[in-house]
Protein backbone atom coordinates (compact mmCIF):
# COMPACT_ATOMS: atom_id res chain seq x y z
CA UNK A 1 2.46 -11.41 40.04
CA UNK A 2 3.20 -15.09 39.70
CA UNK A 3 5.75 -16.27 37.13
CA UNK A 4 2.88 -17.77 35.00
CA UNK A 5 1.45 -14.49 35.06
CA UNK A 6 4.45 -12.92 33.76
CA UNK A 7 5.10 -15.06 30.83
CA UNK A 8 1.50 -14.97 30.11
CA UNK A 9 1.83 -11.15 29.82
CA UNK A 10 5.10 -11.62 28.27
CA UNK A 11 3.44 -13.77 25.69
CA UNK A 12 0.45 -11.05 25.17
CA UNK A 13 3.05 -8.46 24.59
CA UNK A 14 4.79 -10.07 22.21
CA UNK A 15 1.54 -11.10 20.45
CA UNK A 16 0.10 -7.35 20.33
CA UNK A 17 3.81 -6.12 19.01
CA UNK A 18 3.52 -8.56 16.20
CA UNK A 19 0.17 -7.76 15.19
CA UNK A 20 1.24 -4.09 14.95
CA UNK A 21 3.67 -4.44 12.66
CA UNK A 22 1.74 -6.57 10.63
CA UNK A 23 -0.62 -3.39 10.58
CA UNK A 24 2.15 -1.38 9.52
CA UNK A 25 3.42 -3.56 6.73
CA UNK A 26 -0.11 -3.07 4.92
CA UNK A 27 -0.69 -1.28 2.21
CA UNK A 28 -3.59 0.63 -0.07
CA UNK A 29 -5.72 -1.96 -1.92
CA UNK A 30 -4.41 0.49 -5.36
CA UNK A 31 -0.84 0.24 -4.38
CA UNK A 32 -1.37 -3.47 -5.01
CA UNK A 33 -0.17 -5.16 -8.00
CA UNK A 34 -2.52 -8.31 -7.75
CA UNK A 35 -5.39 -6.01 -7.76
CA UNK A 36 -4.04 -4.01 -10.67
CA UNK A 37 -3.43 -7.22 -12.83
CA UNK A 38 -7.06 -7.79 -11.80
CA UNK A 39 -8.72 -5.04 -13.02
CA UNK A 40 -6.24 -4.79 -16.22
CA UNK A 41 -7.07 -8.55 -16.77
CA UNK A 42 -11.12 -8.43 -16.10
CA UNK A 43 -10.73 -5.38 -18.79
CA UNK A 44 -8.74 -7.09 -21.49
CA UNK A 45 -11.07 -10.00 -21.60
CA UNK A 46 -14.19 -7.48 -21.43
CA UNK A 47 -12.52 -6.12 -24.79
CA UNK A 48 -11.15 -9.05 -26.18
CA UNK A 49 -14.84 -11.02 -25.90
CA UNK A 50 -16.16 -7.52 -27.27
CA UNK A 51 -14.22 -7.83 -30.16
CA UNK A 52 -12.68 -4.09 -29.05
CA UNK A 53 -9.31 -4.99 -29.12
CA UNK A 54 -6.75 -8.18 -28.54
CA UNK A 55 -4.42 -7.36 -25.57
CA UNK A 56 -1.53 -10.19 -25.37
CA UNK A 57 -0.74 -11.69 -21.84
CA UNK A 58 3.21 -9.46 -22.16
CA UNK A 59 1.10 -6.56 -22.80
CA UNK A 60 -1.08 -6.55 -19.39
CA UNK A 61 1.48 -7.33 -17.66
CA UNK A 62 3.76 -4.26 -19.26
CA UNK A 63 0.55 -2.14 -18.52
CA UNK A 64 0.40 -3.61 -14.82
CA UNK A 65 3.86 -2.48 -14.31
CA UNK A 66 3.15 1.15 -15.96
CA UNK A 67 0.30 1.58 -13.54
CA UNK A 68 2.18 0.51 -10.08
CA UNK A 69 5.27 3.21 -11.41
CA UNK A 70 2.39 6.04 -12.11
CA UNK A 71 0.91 5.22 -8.22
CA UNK A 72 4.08 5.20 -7.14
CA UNK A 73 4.92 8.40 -8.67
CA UNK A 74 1.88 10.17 -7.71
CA UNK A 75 1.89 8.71 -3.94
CA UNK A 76 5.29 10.32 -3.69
CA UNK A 77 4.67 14.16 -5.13
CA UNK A 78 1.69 14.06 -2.91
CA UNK A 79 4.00 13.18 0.28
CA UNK A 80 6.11 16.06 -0.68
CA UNK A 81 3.46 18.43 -1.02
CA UNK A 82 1.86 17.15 1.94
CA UNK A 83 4.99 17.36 3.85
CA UNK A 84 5.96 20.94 2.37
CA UNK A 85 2.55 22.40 3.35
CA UNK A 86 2.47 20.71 6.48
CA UNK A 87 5.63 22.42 7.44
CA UNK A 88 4.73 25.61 6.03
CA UNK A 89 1.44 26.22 7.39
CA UNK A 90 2.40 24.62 10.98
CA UNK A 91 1.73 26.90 13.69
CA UNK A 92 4.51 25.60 16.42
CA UNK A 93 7.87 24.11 16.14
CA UNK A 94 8.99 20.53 15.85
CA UNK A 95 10.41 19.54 19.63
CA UNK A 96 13.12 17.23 20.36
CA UNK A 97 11.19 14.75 22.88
């Protein structure tokens, strides 16, 4: 293998590793607070055009923070359970390697 061959793989490598953590560092589109101010903002207007109700700019963003904690909450007891069950129901033991 010829040195520009190496530090062309080198460079692919490096490329593919960075890519997979940008994989990793993505999230749910619900766990997202941009698409939660979206939805709590297209509903607002919907009831403020309505004549429903009149929501004030502090109070979707209090309610966008309210939803993100309840996700947040709920991702997490369904972790544990997962993980509980998971280890309950497993059928061989974890291994060192």
């Amino acid at each position: 293998m010829t040195s520009i061959e190496k530090m062309l793989l080198g460079l692919m490598v490096k490329r593919a590793v960075k890519y997979r953590r940008q994989l990793m560092d993505t999230k749910k589109w619900y766990a997202s607070k941009t698409v939660w101010g979206g939805v709590v903002a297209f509903v607002a207007t919907v009831l403020q055009v309505t004549g429903v109700v009149n929501v004030s700019g502090a109070e979707q963003a209090a309610l966008i923070d309210q939803i993100a904690a309840v996700i947040s909450v709920v991702a997490q007891l369904v972790g544990t359970a997962l993980a509980i069950y998971g280890r309950v129901t497993a059928k061989s033991a974890i291994s060192n390697n």
